[in-house]
C-alpha atoms as a PDB file:
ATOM      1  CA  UNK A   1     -13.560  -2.746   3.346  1.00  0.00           C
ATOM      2  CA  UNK A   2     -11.936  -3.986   6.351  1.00  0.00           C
ATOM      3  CA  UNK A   3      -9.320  -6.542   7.421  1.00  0.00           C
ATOM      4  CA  UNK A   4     -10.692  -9.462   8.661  1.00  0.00           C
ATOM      5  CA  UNK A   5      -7.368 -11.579   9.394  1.00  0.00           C
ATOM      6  CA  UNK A   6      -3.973 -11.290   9.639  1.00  0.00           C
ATOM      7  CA  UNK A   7      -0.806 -13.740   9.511  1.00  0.00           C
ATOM      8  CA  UNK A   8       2.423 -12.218   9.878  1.00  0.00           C
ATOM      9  CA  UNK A   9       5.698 -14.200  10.045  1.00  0.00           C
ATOM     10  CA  UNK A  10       9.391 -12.586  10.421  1.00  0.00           C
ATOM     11  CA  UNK A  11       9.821  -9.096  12.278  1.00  0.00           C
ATOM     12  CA  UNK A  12      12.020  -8.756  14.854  1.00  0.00           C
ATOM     13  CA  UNK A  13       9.379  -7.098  17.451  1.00  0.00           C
ATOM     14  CA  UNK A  14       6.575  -9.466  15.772  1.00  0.00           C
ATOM     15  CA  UNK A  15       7.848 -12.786  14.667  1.00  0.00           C
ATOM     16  CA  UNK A  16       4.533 -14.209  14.539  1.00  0.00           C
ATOM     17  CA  UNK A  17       1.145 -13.737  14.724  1.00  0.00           C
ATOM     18  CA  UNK A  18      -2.125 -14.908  13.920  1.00  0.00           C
ATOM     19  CA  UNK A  19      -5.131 -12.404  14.190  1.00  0.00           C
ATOM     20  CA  UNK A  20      -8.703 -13.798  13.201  1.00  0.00           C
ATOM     21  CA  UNK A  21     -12.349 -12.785  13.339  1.00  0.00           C
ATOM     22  CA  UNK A  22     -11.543  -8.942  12.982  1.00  0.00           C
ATOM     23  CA  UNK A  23     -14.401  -6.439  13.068  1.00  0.00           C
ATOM     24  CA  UNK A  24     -14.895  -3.258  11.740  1.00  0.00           C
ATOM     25  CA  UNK A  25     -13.078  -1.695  14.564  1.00  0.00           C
ATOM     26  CA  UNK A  26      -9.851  -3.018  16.550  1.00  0.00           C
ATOM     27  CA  UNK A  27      -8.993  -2.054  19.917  1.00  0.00           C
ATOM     28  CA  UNK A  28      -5.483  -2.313  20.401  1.00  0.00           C
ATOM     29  CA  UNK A  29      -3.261  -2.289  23.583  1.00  0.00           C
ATOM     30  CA  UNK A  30      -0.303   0.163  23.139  1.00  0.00           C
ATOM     31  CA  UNK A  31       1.853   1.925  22.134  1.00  0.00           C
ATOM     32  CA  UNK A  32       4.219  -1.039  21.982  1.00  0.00           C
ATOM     33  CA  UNK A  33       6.931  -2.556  19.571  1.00  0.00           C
ATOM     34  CA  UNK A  34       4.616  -5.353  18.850  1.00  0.00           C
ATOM     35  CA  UNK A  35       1.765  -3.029  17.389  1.00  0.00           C
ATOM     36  CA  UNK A  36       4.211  -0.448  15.525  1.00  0.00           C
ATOM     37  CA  UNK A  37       4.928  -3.780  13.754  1.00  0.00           C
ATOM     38  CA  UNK A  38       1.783  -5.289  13.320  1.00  0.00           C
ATOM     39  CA  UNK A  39       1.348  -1.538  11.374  1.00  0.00           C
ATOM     40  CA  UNK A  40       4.338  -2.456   9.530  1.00  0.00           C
ATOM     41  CA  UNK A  41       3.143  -6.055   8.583  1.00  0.00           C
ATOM     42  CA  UNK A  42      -0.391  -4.177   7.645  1.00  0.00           C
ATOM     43  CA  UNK A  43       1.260  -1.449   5.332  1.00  0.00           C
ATOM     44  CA  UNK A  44       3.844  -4.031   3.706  1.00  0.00           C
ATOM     45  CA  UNK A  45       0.484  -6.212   2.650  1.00  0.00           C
ATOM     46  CA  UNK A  46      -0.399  -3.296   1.008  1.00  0.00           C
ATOM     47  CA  UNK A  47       2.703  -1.982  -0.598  1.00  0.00           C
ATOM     48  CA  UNK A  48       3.152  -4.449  -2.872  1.00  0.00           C
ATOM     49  CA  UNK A  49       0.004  -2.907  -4.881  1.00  0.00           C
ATOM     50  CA  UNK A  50       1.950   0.444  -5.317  1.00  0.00           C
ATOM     51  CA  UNK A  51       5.631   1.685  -5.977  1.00  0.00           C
ATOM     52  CA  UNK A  52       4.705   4.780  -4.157  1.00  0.00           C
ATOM     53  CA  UNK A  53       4.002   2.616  -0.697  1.00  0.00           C
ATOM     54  CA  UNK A  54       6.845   0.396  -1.174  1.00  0.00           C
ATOM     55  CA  UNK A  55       9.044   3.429  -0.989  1.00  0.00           C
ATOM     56  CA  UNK A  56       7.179   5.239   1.280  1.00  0.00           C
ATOM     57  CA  UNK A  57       7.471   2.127   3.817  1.00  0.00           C
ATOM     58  CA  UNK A  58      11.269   1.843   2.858  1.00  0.00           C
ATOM     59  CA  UNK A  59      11.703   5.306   4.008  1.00  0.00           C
ATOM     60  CA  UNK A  60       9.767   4.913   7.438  1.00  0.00           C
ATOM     61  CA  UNK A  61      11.687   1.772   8.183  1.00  0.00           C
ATOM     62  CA  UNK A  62      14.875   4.060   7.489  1.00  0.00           C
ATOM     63  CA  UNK A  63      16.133   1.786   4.432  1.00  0.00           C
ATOM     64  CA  UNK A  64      16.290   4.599   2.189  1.00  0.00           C
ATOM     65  CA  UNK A  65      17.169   8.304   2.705  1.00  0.00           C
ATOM     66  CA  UNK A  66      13.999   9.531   0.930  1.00  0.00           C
ATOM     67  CA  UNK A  67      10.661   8.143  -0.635  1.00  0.00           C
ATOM     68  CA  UNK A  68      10.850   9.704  -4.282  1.00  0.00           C
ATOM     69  CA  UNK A  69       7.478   8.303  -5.280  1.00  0.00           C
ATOM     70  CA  UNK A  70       6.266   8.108  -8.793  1.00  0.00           C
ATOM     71  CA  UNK A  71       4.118  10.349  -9.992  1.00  0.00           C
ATOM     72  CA  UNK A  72       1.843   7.863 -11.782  1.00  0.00           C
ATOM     73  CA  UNK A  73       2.170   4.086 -11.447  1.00  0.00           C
ATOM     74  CA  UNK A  74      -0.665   2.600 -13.917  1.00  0.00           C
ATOM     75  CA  UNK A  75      -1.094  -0.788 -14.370  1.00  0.00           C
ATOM     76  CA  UNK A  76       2.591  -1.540 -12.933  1.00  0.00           C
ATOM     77  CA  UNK A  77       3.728  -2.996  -9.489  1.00  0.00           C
ATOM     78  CA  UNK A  78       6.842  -3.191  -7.213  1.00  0.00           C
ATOM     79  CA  UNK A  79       9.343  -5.929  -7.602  1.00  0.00           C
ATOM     80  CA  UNK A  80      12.228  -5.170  -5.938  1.00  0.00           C
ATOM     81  CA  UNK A  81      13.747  -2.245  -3.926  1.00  0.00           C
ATOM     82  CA  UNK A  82      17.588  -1.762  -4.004  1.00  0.00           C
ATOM     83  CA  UNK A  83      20.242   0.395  -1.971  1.00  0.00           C
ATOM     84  CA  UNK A  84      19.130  -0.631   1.073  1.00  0.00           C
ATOM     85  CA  UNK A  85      20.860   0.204   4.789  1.00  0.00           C
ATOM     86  CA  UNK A  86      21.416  -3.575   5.707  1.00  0.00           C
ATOM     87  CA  UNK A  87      21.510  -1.933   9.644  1.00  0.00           C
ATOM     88  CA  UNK A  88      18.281  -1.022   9.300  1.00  0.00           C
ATOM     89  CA  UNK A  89      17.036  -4.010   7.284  1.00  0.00           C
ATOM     90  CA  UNK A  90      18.365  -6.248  10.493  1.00  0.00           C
ATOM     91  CA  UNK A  91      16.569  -4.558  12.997  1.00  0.00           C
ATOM     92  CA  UNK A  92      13.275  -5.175  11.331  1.00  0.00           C
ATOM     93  CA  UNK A  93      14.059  -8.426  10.511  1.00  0.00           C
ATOM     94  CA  UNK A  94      13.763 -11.172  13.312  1.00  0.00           C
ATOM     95  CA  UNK A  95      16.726 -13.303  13.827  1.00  0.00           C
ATOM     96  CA  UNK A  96      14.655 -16.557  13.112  1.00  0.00           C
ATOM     97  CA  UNK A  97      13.363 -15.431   9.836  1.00  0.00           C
ATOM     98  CA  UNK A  98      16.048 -15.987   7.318  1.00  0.00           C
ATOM     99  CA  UNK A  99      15.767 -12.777   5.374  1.00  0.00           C
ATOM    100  CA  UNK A 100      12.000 -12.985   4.748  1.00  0.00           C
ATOM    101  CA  UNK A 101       8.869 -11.464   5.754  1.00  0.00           C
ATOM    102  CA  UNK A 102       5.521 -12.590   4.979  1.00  0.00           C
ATOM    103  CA  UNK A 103       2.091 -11.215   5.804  1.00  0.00           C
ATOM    104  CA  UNK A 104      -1.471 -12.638   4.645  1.00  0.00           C
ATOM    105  CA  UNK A 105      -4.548 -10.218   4.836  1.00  0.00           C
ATOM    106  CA  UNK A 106      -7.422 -11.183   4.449  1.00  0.00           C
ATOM    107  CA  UNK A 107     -10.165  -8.449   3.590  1.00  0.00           C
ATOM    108  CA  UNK A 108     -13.860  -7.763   3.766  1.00  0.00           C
ATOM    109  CA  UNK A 109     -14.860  -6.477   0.471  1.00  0.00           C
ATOM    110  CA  UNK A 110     -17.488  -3.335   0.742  1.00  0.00           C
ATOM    111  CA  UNK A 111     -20.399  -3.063  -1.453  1.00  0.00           C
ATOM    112  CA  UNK A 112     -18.036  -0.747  -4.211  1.00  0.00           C
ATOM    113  CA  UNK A 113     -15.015  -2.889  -4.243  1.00  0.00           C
ATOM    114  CA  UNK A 114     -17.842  -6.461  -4.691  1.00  0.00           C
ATOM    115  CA  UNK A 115     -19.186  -4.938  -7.485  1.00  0.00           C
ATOM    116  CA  UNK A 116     -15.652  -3.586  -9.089  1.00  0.00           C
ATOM    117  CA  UNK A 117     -14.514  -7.395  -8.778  1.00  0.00           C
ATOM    118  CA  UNK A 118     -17.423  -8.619 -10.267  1.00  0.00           C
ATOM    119  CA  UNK A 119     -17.398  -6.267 -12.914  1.00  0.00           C
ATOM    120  CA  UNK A 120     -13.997  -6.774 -13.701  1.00  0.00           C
ATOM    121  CA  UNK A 121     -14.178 -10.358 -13.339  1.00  0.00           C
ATOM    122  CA  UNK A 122     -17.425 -10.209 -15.337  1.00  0.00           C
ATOM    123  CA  UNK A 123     -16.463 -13.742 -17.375  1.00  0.00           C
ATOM    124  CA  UNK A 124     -15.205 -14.898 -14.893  1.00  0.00           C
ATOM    125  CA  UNK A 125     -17.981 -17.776 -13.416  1.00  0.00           C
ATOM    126  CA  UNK A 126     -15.590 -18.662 -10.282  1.00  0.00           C
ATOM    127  CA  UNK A 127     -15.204 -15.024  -9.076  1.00  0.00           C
ATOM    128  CA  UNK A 128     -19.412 -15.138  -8.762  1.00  0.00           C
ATOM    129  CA  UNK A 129     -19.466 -18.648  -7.030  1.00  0.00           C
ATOM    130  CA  UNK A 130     -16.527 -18.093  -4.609  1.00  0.00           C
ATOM    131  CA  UNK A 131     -17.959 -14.003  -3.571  1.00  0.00           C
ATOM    132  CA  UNK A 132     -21.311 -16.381  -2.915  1.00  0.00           C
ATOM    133  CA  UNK A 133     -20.026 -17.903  -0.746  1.00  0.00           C
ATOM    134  CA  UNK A 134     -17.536 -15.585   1.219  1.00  0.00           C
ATOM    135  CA  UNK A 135     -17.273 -11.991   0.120  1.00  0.00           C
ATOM    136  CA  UNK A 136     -13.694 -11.773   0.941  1.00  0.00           C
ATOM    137  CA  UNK A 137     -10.326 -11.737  -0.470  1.00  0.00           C
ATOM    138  CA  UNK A 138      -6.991 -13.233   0.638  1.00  0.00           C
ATOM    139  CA  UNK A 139      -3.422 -11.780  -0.385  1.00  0.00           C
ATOM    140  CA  UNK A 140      -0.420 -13.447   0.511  1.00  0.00           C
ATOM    141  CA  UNK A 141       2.775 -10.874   0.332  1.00  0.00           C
ATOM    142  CA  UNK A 142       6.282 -12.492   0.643  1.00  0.00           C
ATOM    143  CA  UNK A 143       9.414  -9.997   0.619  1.00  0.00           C
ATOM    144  CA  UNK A 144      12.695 -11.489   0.612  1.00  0.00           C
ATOM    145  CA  UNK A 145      16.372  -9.841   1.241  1.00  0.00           C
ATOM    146  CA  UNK A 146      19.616 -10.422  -0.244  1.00  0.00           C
ATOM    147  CA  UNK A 147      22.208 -11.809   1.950  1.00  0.00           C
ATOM    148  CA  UNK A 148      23.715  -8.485   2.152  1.00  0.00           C
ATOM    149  CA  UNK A 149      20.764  -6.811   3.396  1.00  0.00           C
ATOM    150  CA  UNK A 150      20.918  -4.199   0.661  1.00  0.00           C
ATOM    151  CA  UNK A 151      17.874  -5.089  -1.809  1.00  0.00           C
ATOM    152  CA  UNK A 152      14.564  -6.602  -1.030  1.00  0.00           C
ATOM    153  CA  UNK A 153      12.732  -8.630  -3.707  1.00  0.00           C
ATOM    154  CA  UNK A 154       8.301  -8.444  -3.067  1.00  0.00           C
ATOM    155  CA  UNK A 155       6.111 -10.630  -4.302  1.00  0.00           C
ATOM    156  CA  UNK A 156       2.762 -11.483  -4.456  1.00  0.00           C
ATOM    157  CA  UNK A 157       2.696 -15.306  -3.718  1.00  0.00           C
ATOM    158  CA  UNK A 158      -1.544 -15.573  -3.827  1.00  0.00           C
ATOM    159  CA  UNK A 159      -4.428 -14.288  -4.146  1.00  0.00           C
ATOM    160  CA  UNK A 160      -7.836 -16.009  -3.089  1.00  0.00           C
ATOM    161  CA  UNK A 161     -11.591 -14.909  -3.747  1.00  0.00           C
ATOM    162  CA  UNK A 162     -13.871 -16.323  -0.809  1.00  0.00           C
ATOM    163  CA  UNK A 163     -12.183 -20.178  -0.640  1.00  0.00           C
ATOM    164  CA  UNK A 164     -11.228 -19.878  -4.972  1.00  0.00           C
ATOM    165  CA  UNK A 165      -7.796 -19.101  -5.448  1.00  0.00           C
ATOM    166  CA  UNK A 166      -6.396 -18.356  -8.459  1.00  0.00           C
ATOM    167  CA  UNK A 167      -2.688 -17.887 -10.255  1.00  0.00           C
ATOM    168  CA  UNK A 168      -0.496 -14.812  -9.273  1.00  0.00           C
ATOM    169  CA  UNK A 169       2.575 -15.808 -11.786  1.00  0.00           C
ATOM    170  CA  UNK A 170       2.469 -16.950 -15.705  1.00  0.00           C
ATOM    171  CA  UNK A 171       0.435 -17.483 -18.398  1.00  0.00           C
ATOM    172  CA  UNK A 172      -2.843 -18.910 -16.100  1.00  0.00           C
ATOM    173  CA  UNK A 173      -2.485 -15.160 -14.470  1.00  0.00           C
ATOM    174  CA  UNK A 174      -6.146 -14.140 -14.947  1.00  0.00           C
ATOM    175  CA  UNK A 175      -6.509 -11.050 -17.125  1.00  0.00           C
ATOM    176  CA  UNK A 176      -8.437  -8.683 -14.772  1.00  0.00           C
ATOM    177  CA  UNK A 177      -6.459  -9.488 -11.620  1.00  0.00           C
ATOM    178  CA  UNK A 178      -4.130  -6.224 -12.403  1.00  0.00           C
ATOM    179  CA  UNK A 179      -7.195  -3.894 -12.799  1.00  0.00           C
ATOM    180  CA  UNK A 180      -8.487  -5.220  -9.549  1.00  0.00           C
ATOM    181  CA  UNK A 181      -5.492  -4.722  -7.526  1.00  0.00           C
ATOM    182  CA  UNK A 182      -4.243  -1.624  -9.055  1.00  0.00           C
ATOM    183  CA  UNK A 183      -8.272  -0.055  -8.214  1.00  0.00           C
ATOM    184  CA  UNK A 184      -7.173  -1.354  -3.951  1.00  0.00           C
ATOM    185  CA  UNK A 185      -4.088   1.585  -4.002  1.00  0.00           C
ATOM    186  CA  UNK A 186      -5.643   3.832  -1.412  1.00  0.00           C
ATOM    187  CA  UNK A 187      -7.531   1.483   0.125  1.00  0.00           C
ATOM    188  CA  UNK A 188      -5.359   1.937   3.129  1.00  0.00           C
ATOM    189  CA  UNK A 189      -2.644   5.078   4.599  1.00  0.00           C
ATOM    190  CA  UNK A 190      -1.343   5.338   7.758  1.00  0.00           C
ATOM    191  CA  UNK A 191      -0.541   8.396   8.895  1.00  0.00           C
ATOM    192  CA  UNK A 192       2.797   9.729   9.580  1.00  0.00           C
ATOM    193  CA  UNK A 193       3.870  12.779  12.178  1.00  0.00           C
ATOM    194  CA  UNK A 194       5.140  14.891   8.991  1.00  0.00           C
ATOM    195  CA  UNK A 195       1.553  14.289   7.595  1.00  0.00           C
ATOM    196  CA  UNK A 196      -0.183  17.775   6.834  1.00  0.00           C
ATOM    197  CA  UNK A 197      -3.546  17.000   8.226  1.00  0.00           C
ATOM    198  CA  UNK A 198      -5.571  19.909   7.966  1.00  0.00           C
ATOM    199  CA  UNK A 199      -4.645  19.828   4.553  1.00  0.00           C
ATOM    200  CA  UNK A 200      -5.629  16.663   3.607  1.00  0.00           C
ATOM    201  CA  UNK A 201      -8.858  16.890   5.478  1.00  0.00           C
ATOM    202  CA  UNK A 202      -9.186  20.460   3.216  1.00  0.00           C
ATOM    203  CA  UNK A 203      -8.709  18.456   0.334  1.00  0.00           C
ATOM    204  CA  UNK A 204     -11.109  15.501   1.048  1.00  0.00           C
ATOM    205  CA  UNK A 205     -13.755  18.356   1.530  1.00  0.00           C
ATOM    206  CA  UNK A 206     -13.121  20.480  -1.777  1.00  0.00           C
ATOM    207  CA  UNK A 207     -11.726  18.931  -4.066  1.00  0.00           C
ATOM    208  CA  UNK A 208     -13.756  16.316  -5.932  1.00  0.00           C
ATOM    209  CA  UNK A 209     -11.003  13.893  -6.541  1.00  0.00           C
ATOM    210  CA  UNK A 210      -9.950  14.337  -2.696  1.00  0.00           C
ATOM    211  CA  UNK A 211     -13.327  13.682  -1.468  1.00  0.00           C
ATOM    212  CA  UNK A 212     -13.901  10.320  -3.963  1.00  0.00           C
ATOM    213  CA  UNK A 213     -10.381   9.104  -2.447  1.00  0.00           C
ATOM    214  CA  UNK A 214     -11.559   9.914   1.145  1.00  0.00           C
ATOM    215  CA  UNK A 215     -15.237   8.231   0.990  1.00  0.00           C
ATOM    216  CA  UNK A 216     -14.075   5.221  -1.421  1.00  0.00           C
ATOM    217  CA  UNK A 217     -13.254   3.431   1.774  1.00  0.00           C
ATOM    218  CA  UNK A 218     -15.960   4.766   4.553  1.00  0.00           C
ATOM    219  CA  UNK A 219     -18.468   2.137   2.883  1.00  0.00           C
END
């Protein structure tokens, strides 16, 4: 899996940008403010497929004091996120972007992730049409802050197979859509400077579970 676009709309250091026609590999000029955020607008795309990332973004932006992630998350997803520093909520935010950020990502399914979406979408004839015709998949992430600054609201606003999108919200929510999502978690990490390395690289080698994780997104 890889990204193959990006739209982001509403950080202070980014407050718009429209990357297309991605590759496998991106070269990117930096370090600069305008990439740290284009990592932010990556990870926030991501975060709202895991309470675990939510916080763990909240705590790198310096919202909240500490991450606290859930030991298990199942079938469940973020909503909202409250006690927030509103000082540090304004200097991600940009000043034109009335409280909200919104990133749309869309990805280049591998040959595991095709065949999970088929399989979970298995009676599901537009899921096979629309992967004919474009093996991708679009998500559209909105987050929204009070107008104090101290809670955050996320949202998935869509989500779109090749050119077929489908519901996010209500009854016409298709049934598989959580399994599908929930199977993406780990699909992406960025790496902080507290990150333990050499043990996570000792893990991906010996532990079976490690090494499944680590290799579920070389393909």
């Amino acid at each position: 899996m890889y990204i193959r676009s990006i739209r982001v709309r509403g950080f202070r250091d980014l407050p718009e940008a429209h990357i297309e026609s991605c590759d496998r590999w991106m070269d990117l000029q930096g370090p600069s403010p305008a990439v740290t955020a284009l990592g932010d607008a990556i990870e926030l795309g991501f975060s709202v497929l895991s309470v675990t990332a939510l916080a763990r973004l909240a705590w790198r932006w310096g919202m909240v004091s500490d991450s606290l992630p859930p030991a298990e998350e199942g079938l469940d997803f973020p909503d909202q996120l409250g006690h927030l520093d509103p000082v540090a909520v304004q200097a991600i935010l940009s000043p034109s972007a009335r409280r909200a950020l919104k990133v749309e990502l869309e990805l280049h399914l591998d040959p595991p992730l095709f065949g999970q979406l088929r399989e979970h979408a298995a009676r599901e004839p537009r899921v096979v049409t629309a992967l004919a015709e474009r093996p991708t998949i679009r998500l559209s992430v909105g987050a929204l802050f009070t107008m104090s600054l101290d809670a955050m609201a996320i949202h998935l606003d869509g989500f779109t197979v090749g050119n077929q999108r489908f519901p996010t919200h209500g009854k016409d929510r298709p049934t598989w859509l959580n399994r599908f999502l929930a199977s993406l978690r780990g699909r992406f990490h960025r790496f902080d400077l507290e990150d333990d390395i050499p043990e996570q690289l000792l893990d991906a080698a010996t532990s079976r579970e490690g090494h499944a994780a680590y290799t579920a997104g070389q393909s």
